[in-house]
PDB file of N, CA and C in Angstrom:
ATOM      1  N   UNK A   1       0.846  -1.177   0.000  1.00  0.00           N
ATOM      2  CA  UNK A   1       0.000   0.000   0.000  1.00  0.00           C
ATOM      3  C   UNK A   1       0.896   1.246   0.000  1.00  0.00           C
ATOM      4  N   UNK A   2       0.853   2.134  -0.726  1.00  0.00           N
ATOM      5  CA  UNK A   2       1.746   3.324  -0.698  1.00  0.00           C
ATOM      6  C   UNK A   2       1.202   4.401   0.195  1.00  0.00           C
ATOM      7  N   UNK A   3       2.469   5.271   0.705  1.00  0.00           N
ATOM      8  CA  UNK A   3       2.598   5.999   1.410  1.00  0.00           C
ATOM      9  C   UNK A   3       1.452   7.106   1.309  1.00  0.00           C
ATOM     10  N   UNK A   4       0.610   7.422   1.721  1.00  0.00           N
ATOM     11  CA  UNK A   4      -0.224   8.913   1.742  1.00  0.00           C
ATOM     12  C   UNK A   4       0.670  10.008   2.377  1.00  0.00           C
ATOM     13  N   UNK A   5       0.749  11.554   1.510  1.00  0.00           N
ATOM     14  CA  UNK A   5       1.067  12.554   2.544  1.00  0.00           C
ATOM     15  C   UNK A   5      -0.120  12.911   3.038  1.00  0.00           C
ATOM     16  N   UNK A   6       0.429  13.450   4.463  1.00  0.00           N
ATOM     17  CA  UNK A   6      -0.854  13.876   5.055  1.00  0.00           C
ATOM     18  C   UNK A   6      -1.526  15.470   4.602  1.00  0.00           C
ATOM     19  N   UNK A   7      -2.828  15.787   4.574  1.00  0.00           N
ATOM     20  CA  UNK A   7      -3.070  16.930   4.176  1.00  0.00           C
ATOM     21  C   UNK A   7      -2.853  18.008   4.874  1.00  0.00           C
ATOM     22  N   UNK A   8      -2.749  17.204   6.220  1.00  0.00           N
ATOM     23  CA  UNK A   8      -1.870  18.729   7.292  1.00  0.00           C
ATOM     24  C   UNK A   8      -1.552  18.307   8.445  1.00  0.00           C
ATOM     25  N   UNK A   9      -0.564  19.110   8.911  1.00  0.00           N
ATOM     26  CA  UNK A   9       0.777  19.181   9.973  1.00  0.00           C
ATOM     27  C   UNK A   9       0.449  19.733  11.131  1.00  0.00           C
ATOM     28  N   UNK A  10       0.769  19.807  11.884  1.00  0.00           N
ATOM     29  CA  UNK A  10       0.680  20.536  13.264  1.00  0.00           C
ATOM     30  C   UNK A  10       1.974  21.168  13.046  1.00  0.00           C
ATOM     31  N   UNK A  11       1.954  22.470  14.289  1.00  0.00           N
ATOM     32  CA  UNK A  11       3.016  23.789  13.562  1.00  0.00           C
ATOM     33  C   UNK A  11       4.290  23.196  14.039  1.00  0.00           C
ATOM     34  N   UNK A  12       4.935  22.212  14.471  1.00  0.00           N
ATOM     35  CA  UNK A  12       6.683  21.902  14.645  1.00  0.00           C
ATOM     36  C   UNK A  12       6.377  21.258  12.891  1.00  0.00           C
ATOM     37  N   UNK A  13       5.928  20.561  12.648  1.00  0.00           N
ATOM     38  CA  UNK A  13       6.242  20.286  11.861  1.00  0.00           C
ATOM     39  C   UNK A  13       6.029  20.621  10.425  1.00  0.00           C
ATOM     40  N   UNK A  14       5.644  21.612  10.413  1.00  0.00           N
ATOM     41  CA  UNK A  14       5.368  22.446   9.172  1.00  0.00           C
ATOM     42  C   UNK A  14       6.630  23.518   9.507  1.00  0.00           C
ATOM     43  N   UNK A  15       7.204  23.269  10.219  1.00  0.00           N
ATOM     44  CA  UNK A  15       8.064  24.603  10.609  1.00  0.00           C
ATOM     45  C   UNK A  15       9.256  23.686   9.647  1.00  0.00           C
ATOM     46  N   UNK A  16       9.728  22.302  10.376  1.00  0.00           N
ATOM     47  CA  UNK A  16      10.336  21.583   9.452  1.00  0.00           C
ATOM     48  C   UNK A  16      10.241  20.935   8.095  1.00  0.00           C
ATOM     49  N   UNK A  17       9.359  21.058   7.516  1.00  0.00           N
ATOM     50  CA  UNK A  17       9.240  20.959   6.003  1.00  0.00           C
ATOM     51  C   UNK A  17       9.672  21.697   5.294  1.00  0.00           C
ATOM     52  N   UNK A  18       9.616  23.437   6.072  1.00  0.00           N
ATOM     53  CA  UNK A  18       9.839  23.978   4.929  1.00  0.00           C
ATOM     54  C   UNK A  18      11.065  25.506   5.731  1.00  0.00           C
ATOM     55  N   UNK A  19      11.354  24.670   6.588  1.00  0.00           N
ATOM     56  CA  UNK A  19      12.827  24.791   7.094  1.00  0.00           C
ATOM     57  C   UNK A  19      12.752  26.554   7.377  1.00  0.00           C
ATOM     58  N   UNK A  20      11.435  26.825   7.880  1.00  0.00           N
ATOM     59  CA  UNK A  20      11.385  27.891   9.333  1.00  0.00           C
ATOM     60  C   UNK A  20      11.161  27.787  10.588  1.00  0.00           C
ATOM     61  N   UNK A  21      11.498  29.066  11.177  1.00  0.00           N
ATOM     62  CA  UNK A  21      11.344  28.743  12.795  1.00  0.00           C
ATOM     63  C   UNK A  21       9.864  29.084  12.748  1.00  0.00           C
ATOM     64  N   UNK A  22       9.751  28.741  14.523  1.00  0.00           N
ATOM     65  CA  UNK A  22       8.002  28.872  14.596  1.00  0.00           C
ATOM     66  C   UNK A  22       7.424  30.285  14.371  1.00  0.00           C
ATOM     67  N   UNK A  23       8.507  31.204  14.647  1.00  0.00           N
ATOM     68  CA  UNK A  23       7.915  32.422  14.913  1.00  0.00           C
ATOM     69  C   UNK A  23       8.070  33.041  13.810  1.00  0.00           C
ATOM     70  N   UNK A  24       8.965  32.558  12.192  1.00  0.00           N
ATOM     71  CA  UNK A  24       8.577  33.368  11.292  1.00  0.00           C
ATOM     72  C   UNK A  24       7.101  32.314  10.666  1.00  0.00           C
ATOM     73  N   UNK A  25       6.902  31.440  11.176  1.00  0.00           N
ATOM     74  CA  UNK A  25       5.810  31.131  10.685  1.00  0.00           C
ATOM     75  C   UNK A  25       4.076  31.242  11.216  1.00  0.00           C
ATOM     76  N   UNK A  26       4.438  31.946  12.329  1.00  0.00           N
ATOM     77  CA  UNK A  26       3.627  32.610  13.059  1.00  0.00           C
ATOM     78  C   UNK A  26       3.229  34.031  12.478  1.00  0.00           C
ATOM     79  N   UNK A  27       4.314  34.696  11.968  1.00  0.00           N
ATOM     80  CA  UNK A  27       4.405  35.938  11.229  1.00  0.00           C
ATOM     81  C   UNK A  27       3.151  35.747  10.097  1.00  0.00           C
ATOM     82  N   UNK A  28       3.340  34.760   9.446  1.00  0.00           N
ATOM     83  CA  UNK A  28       2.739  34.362   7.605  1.00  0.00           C
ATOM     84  C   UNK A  28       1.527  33.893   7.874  1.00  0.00           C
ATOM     85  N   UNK A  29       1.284  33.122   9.466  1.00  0.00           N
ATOM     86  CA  UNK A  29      -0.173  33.262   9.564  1.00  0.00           C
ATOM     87  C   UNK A  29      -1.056  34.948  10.011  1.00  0.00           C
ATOM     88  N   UNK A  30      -0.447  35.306  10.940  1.00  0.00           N
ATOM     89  CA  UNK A  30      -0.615  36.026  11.534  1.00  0.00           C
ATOM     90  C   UNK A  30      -0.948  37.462   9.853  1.00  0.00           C
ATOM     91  N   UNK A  31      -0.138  37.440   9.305  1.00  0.00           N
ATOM     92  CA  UNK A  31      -0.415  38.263   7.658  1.00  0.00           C
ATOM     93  C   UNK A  31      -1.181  37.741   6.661  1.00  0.00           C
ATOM     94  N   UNK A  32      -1.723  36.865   7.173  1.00  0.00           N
ATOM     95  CA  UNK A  32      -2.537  36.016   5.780  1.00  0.00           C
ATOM     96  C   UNK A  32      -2.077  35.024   4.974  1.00  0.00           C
ATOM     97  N   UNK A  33      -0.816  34.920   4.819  1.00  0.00           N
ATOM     98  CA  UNK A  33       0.164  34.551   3.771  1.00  0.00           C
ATOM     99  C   UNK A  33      -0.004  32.911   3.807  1.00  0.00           C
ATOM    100  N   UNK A  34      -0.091  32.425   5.227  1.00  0.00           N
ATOM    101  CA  UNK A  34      -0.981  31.009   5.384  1.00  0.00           C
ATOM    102  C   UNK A  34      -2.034  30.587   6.129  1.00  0.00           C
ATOM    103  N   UNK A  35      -2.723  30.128   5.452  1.00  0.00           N
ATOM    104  CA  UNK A  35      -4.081  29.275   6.514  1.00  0.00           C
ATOM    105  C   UNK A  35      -4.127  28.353   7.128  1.00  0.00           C
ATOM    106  N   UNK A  36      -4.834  28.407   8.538  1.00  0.00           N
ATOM    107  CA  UNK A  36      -4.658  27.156   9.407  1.00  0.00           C
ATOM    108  C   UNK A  36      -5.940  26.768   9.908  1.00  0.00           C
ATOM    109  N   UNK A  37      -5.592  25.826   9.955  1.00  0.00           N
ATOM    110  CA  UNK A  37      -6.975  24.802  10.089  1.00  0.00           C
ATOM    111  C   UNK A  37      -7.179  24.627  12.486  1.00  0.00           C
ATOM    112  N   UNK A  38      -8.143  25.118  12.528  1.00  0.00           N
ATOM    113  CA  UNK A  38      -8.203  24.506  14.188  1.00  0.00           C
ATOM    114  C   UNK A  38      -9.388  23.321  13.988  1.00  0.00           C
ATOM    115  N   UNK A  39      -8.961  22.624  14.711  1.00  0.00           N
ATOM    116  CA  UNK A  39      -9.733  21.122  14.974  1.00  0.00           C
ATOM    117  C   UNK A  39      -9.548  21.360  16.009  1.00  0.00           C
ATOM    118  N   UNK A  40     -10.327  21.309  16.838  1.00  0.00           N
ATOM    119  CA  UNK A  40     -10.608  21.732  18.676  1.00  0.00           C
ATOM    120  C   UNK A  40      -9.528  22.391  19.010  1.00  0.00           C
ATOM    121  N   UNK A  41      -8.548  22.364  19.598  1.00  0.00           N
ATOM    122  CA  UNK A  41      -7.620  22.925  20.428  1.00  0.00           C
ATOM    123  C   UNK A  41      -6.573  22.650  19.080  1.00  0.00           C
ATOM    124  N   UNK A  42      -6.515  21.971  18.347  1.00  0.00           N
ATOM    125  CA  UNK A  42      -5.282  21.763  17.674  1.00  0.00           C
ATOM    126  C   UNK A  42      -5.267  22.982  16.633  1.00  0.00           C
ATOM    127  N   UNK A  43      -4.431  23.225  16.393  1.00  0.00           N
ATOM    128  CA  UNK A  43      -3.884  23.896  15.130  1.00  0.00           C
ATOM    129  C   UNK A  43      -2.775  23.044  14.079  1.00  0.00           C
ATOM    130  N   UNK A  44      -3.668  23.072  12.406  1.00  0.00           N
ATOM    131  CA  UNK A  44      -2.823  22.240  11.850  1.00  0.00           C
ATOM    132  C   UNK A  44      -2.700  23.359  10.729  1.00  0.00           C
ATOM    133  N   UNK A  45      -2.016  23.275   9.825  1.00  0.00           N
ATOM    134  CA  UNK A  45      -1.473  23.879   8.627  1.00  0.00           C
ATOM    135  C   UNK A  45      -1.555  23.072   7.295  1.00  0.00           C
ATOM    136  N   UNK A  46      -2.604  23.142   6.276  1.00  0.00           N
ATOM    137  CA  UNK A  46      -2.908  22.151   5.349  1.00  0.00           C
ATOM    138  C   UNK A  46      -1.427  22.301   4.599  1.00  0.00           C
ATOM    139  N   UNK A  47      -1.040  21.020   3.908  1.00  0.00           N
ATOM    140  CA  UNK A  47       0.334  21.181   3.423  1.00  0.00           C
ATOM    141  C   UNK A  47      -0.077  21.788   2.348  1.00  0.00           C
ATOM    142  N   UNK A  48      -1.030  22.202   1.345  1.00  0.00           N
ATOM    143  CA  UNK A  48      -1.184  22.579   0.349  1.00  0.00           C
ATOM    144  C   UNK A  48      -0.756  24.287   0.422  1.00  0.00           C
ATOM    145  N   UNK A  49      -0.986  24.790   1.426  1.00  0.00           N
ATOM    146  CA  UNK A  49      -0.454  25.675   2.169  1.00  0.00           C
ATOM    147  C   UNK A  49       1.334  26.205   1.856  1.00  0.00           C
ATOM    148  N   UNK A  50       2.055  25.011   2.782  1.00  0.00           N
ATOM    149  CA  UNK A  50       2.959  25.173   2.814  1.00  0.00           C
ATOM    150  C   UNK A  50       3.663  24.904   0.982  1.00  0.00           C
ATOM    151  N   UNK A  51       3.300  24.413   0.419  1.00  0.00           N
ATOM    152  CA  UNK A  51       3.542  23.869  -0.762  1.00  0.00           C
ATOM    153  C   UNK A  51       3.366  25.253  -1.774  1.00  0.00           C
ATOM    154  N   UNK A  52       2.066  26.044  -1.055  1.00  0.00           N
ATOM    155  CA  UNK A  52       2.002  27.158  -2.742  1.00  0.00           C
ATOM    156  C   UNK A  52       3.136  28.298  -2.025  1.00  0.00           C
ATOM    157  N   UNK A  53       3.253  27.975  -0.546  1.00  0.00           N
ATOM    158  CA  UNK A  53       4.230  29.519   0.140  1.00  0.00           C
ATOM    159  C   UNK A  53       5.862  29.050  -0.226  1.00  0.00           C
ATOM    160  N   UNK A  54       6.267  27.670  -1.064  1.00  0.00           N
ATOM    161  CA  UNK A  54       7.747  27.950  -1.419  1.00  0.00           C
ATOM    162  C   UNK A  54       7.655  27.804  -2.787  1.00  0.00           C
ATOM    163  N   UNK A  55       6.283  27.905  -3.601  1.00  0.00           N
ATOM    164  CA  UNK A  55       6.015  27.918  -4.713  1.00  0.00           C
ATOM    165  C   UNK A  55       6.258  29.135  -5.410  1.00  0.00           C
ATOM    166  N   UNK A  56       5.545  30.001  -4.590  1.00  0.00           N
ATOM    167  CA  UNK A  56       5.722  31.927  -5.247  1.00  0.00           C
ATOM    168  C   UNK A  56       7.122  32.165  -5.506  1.00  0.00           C
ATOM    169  N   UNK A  57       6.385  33.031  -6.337  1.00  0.00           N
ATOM    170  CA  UNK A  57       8.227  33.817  -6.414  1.00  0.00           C
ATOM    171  C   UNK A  57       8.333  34.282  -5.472  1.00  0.00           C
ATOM    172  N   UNK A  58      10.219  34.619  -5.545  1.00  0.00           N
ATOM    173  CA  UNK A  58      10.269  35.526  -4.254  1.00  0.00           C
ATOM    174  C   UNK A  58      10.043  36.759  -4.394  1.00  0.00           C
ATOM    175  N   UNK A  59      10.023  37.211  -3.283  1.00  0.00           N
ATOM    176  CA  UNK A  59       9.574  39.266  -2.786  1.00  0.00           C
ATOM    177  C   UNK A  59      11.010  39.770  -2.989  1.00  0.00           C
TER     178      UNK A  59
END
């Protein structure tokens, strides 16, 4: 059976995918720049997310 990625992360590990700390990625929610998903108390980060934010060009 092959591997599924998951559709979203909780924030350590979205921090490591795409190789920021928590607090500039706190920044990009906090500006819009990414969306996060709360499921009760959790906070997750859909990877589709993280995927279009090293997609853009850069600023």
């Amino acid at each position: 059976m092959p591997m599924m990625e998951p559709l979203a992360v909780r924030i350590p590990e979205a921090c490591r995918m795409i190789g920021i700390g928590r607090s500039k990625l706190y920044e990009l929610i906090a500006d819009g720049t990414i969306e996060i998903v709360k499921i009760g108390s959790v906070t997750v980060v859909p990877v589709s997310q993280l995927k279009a934010l090293v997609e853009l060009p850069t600023r």
